[in-house]
N, C-alpha and C. Protein backbone atom coordinates (compact mmCIF):
# COMPACT_ATOMS: atom_id res chain seq x y z
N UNK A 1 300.46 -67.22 210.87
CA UNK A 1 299.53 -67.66 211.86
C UNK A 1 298.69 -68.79 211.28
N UNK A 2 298.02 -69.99 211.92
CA UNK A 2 297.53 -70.59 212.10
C UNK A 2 296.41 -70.98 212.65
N UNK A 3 294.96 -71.35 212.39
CA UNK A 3 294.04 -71.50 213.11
C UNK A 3 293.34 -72.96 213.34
N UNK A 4 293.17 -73.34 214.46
CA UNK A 4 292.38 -74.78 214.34
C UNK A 4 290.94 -74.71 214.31
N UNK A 5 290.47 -75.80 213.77
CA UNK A 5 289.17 -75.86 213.78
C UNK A 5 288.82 -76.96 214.32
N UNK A 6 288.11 -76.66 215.80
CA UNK A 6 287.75 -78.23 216.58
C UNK A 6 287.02 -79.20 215.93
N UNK A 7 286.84 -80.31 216.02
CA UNK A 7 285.32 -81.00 216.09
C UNK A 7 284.14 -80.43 216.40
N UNK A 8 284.44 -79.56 217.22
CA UNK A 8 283.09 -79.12 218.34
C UNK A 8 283.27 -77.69 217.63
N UNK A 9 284.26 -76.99 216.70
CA UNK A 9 283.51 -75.97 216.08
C UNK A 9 284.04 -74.98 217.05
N UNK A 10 285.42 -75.03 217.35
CA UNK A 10 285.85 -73.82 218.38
C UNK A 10 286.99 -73.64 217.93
N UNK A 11 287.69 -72.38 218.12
CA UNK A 11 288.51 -71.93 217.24
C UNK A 11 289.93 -71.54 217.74
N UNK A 12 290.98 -72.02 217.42
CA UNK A 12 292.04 -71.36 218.16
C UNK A 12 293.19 -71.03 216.94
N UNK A 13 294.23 -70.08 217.41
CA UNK A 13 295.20 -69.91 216.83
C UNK A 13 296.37 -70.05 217.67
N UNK A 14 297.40 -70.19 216.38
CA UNK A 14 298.68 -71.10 216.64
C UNK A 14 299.25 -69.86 216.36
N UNK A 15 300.67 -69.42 216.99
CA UNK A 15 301.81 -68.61 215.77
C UNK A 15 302.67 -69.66 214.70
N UNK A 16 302.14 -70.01 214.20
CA UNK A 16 303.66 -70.59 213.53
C UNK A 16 303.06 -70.94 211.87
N UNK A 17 303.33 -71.50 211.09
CA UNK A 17 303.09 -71.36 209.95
C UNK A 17 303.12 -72.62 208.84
N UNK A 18 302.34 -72.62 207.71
CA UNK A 18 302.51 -73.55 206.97
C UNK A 18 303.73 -74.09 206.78
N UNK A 19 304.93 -73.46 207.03
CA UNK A 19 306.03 -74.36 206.47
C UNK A 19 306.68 -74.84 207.91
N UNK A 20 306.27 -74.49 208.90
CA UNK A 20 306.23 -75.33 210.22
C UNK A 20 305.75 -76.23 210.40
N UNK A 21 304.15 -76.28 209.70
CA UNK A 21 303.85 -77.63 209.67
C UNK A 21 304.72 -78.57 208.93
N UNK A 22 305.41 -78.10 207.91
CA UNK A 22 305.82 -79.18 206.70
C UNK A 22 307.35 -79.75 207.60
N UNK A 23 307.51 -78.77 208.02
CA UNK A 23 308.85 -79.16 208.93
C UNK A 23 308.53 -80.22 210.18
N UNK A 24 307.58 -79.87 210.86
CA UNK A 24 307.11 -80.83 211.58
C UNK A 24 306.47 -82.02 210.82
N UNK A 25 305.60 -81.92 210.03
CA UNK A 25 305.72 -83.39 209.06
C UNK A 25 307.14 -84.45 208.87
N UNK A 26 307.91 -83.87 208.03
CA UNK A 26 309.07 -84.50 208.17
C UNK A 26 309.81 -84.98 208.82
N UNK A 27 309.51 -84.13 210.18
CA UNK A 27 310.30 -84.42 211.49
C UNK A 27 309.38 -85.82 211.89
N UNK A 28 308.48 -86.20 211.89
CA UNK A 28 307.18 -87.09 211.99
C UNK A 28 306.96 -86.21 213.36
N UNK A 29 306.95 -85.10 214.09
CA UNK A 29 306.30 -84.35 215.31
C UNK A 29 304.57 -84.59 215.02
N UNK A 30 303.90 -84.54 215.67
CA UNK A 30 302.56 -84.56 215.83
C UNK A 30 302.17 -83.13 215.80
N UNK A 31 301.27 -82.98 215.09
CA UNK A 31 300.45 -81.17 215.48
C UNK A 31 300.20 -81.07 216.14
N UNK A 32 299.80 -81.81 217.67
CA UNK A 32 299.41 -81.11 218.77
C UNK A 32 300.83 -80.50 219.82
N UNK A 33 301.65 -80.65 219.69
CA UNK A 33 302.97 -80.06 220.07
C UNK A 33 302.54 -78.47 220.00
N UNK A 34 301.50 -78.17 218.94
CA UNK A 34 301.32 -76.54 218.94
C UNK A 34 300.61 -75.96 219.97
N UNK A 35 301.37 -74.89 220.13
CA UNK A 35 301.05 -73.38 221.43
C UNK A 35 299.78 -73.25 221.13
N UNK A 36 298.42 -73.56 221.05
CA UNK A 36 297.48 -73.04 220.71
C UNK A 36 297.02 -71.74 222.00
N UNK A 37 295.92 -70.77 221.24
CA UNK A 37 295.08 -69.90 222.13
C UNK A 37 293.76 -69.75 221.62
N UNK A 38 292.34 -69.53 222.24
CA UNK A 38 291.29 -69.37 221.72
C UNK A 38 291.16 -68.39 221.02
N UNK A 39 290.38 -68.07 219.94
CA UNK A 39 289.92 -67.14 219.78
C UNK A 39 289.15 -66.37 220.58
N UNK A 40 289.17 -65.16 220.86
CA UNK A 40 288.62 -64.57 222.05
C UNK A 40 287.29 -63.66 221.06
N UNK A 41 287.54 -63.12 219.90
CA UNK A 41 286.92 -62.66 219.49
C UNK A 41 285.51 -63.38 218.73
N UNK A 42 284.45 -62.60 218.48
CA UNK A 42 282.79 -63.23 217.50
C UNK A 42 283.49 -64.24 216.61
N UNK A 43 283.28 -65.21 216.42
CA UNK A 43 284.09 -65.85 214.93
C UNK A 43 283.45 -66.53 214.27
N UNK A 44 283.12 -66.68 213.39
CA UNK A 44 282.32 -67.67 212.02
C UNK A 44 283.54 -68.56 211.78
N UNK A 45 282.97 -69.67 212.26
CA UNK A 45 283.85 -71.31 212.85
C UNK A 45 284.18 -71.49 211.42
N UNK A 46 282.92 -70.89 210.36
CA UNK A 46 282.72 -71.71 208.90
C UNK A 46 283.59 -70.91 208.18
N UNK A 47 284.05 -69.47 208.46
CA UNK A 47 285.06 -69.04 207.80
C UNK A 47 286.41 -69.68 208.42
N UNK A 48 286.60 -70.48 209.35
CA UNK A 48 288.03 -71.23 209.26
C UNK A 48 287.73 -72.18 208.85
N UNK A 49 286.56 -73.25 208.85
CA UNK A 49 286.34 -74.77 208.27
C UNK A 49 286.84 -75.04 206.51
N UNK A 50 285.50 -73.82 206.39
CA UNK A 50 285.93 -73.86 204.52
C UNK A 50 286.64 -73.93 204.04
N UNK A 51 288.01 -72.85 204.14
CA UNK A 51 289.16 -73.22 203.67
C UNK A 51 290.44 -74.52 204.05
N UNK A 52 289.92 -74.32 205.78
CA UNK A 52 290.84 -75.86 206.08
C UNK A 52 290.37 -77.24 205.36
N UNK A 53 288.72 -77.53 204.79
CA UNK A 53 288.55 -78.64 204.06
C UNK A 53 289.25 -78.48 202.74
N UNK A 54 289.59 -77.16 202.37
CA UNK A 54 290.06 -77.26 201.24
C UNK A 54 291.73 -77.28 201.09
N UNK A 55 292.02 -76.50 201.77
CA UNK A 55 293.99 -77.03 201.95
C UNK A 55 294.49 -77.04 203.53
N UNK A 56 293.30 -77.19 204.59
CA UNK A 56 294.23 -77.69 205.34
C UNK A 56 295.13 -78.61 205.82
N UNK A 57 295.24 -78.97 207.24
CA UNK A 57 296.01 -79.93 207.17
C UNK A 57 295.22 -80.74 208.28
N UNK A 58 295.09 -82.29 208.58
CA UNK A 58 294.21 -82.60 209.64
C UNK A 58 295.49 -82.61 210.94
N UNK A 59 294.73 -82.28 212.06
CA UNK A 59 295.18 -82.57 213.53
C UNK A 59 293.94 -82.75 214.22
N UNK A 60 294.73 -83.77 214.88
CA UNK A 60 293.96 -84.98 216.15
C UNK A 60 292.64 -84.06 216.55
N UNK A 61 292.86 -82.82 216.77
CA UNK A 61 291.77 -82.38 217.43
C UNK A 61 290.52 -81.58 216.47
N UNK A 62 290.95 -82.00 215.05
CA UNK A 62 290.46 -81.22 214.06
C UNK A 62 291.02 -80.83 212.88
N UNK A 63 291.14 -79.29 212.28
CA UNK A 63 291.65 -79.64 210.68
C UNK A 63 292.32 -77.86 211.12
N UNK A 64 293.61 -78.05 210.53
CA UNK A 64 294.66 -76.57 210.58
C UNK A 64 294.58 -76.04 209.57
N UNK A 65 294.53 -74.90 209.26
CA UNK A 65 294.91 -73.84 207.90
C UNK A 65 295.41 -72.51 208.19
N UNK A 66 295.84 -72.17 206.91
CA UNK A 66 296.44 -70.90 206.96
C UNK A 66 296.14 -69.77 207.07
N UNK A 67 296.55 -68.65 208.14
CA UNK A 67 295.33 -67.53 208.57
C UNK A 67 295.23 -66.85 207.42
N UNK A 68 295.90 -66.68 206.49
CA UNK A 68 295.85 -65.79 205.47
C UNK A 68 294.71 -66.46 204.62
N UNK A 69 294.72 -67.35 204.46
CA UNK A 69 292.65 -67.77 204.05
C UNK A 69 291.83 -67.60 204.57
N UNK A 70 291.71 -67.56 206.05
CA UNK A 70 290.61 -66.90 206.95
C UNK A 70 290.50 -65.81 206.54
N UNK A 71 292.04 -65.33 206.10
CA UNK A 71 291.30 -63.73 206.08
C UNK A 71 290.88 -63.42 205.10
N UNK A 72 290.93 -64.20 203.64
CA UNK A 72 290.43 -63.71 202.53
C UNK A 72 288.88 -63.52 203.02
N UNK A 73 288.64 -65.23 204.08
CA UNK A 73 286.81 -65.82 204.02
C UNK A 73 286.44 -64.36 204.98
N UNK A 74 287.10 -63.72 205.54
CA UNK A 74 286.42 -62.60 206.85
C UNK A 74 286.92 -61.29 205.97
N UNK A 75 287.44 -61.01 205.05
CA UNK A 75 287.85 -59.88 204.66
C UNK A 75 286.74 -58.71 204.21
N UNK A 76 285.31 -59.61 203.51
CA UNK A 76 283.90 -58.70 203.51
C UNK A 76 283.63 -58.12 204.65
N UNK A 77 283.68 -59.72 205.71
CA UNK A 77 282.61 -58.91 206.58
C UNK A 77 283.64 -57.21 207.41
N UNK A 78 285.21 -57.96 207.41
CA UNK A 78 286.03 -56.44 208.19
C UNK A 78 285.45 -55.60 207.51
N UNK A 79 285.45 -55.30 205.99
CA UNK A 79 285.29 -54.44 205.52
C UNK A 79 283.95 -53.40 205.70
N UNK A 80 283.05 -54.07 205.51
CA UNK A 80 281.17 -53.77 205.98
C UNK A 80 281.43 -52.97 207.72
N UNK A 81 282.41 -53.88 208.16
CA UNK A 81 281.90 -53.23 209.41
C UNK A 81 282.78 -51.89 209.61
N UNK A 82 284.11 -51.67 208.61
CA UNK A 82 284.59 -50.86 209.18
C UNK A 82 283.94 -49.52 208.46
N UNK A 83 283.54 -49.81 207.30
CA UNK A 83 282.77 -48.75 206.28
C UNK A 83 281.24 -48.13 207.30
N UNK A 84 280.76 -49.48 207.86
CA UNK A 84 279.56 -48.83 208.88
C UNK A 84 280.17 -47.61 210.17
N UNK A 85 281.40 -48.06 210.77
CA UNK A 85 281.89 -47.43 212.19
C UNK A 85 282.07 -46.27 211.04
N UNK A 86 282.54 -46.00 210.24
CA UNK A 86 283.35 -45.07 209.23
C UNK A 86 282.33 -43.89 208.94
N UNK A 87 280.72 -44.82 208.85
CA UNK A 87 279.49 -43.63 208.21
C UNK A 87 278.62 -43.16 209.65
N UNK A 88 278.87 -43.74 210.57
CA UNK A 88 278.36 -43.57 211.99
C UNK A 88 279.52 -42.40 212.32
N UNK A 89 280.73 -42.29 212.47
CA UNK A 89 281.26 -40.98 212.74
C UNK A 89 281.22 -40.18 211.46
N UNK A 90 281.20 -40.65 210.07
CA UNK A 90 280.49 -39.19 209.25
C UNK A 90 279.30 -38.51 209.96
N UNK A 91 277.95 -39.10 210.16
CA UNK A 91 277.07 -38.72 210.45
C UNK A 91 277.25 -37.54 211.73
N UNK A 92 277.70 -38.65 213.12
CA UNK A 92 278.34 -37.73 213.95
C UNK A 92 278.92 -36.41 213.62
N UNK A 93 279.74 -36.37 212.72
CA UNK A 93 280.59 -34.76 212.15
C UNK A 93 279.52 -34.23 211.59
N UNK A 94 279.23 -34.69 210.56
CA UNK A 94 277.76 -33.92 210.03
C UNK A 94 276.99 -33.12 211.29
N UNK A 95 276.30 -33.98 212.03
CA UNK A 95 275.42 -32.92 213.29
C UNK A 95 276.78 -31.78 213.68
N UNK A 96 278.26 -31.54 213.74
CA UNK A 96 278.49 -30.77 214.16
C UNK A 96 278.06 -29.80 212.95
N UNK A 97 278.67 -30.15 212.15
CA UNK A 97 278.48 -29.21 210.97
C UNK A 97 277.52 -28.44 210.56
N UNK A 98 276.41 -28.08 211.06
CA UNK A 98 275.23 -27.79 211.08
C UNK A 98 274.99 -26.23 210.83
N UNK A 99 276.26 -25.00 210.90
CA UNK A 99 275.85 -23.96 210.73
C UNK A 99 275.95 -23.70 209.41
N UNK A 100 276.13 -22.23 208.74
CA UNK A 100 276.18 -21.63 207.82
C UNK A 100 278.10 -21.84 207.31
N UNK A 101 278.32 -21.97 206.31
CA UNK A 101 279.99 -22.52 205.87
C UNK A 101 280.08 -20.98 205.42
N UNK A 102 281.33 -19.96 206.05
CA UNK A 102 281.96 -19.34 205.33
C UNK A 102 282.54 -19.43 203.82
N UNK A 103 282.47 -18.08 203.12
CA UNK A 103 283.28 -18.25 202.05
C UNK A 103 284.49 -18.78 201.92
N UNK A 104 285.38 -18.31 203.07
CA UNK A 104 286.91 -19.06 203.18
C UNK A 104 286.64 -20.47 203.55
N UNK A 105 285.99 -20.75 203.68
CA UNK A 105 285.53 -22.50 204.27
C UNK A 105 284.93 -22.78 203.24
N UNK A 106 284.62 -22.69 202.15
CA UNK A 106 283.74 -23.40 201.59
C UNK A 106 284.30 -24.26 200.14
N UNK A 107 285.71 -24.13 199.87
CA UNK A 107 286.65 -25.08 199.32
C UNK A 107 287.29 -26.09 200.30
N UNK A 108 287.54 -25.69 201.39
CA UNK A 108 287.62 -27.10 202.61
C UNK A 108 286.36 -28.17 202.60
N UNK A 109 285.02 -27.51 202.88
CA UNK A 109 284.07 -27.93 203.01
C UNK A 109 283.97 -29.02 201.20
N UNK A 110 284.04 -28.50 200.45
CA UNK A 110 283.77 -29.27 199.47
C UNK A 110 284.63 -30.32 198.77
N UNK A 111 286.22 -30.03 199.61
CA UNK A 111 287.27 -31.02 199.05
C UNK A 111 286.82 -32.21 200.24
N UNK A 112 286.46 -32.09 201.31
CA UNK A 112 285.55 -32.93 202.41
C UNK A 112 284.59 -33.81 201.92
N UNK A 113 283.81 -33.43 201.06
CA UNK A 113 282.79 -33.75 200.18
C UNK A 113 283.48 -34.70 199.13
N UNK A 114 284.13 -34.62 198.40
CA UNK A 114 285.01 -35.33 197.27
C UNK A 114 285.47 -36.34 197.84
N UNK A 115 286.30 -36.01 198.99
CA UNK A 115 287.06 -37.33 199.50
C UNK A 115 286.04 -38.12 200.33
N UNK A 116 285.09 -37.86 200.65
CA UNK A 116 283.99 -38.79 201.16
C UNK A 116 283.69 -39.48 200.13
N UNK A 117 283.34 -38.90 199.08
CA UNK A 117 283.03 -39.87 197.55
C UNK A 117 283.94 -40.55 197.12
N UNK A 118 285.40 -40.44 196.90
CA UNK A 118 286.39 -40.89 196.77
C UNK A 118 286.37 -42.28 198.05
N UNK A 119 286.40 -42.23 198.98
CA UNK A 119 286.40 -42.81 199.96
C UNK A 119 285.59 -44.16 199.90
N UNK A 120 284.12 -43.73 199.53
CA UNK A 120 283.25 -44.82 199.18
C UNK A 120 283.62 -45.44 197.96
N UNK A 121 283.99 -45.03 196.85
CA UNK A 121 284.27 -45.79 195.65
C UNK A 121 285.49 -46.60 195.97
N UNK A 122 286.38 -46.10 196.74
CA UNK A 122 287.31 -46.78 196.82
C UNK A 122 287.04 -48.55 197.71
N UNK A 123 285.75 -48.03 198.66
CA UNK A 123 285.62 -49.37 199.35
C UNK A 123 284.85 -50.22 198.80
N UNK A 124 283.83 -49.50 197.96
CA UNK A 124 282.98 -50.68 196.95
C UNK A 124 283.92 -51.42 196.58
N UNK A 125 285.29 -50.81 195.97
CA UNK A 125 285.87 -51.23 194.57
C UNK A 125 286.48 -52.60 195.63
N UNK A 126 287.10 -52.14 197.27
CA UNK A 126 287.92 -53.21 198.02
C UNK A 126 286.65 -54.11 198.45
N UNK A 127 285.64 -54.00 198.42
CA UNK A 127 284.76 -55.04 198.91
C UNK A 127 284.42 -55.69 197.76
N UNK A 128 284.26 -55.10 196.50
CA UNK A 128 284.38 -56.16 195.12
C UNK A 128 285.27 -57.16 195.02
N UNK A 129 286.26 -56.82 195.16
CA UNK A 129 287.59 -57.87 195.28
C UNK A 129 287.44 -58.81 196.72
N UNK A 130 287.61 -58.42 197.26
CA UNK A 130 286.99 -59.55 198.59
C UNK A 130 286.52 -60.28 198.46
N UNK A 131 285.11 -59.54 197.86
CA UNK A 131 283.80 -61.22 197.71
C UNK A 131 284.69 -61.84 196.36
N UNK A 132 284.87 -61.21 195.86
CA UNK A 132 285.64 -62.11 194.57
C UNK A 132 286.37 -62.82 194.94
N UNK A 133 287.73 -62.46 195.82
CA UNK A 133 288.36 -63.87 196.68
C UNK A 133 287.88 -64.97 197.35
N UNK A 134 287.01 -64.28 198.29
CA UNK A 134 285.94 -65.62 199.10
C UNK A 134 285.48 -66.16 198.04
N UNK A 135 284.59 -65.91 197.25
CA UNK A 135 284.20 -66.87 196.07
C UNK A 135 285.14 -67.62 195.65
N UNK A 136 285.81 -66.98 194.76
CA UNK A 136 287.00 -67.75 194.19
C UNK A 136 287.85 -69.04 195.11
N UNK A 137 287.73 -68.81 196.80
CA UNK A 137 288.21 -69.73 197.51
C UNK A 137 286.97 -70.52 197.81
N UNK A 138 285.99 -70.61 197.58
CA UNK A 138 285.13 -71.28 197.79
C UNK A 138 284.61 -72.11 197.19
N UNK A 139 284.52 -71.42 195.34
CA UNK A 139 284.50 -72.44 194.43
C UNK A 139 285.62 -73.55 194.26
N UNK A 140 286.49 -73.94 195.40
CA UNK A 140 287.87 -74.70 194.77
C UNK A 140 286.91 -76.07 195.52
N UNK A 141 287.48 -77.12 194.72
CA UNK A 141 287.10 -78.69 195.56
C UNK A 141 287.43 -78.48 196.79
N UNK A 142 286.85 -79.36 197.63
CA UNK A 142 286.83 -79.90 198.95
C UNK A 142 288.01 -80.71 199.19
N UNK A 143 288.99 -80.83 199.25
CA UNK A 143 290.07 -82.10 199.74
C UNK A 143 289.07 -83.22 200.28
N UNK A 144 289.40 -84.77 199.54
CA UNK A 144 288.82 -85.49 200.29
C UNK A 144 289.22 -86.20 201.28
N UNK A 145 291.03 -86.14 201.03
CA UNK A 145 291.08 -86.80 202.73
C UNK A 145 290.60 -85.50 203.79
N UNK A 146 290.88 -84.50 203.50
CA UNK A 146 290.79 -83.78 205.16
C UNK A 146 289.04 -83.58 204.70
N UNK A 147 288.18 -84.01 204.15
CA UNK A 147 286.57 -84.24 204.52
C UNK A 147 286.52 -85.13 205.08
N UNK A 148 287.25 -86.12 204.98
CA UNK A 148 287.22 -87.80 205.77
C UNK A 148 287.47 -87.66 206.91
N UNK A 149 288.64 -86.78 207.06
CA UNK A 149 288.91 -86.79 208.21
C UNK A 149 288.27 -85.83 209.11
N UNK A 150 287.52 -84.37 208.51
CA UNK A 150 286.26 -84.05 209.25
C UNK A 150 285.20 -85.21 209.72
N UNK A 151 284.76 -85.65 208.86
CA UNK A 151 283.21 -86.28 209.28
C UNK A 151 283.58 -87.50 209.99
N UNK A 152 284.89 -88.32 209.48
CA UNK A 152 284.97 -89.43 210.65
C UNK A 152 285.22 -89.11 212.09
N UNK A 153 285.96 -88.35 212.59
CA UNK A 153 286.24 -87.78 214.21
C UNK A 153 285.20 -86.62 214.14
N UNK A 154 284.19 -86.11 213.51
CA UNK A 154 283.82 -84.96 213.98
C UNK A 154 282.17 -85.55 214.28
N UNK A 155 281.27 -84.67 214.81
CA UNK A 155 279.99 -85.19 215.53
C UNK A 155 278.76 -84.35 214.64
């Protein structure tokens, strides 16, 4: 997948892929030949910009890159939000949980307990690596033709 990034900072995706573009390069085809669709979903324009200044590719209407860099730049925030929906239905179970735990229940009840802890270490450890990717893609140079070619067509 593919995402554009307008001038105007609006976001669409393509199906097709970096080595589609390269194929269409060669072919001399123009990038706008692509199927685009909006993004329908919240989107941080700046998590597709960043990485397209850094290896995308320019088209007429803006600058293309590869979704699999978006997703490194959005991979925190999935994560935060799914760990929040994740402690909002713990909590929820918790209020059921509210009586006295049988003896026969009370090795269920505590292997429940473990894997909740297990659970969280495991997502610190995947949200460590995340920001470490976004960083790591963030500290790379800027491409200066596709900056040129941001700031000259863009407003």
């Amino acid at each position: 997948m593919l995402y554009l990034i307008t001038f105007d900072h609006d976001v669409y995706t393509a199906p097709s892929s970096v080595g589609d573009l390269h194929v269409m390069e060669q072919d001399g085809e123009s990038f706008d030949q692509l199927e685009l669709s909006p993004v329908e979903l919240p989107f941080n324009s700046d998590d597709v910009l960043q990485p397209a200044l850094r290896h995308g590719f320019p088209h007429p209407r803006g600058l293309l890159v590869d979704g699999g860099l978006v997703d490194i730049m959005t991979a925190p925030s999935r994560l935060e939000k799914a760990a929040s929906a994740q402690d909002e239905l713990a909590a929820q179970l918790a209020e059921l949980d509210d009586g006295p735990v049988s003896v026969e229940n009370a090795g269920h009840f505590q292997q429940k307990g473990q894997d909740a802890r297990e659970a969280r270490l495991d997502h610190e450890e995947a949200l460590g690596w995340a920001n470490t990717a976004r960083q790591d893609l963030l500290k790379q140079p800027i491409n200066d033709r596709l900056e040129l070619h941001w700031k000259n067509h863009g407003r």
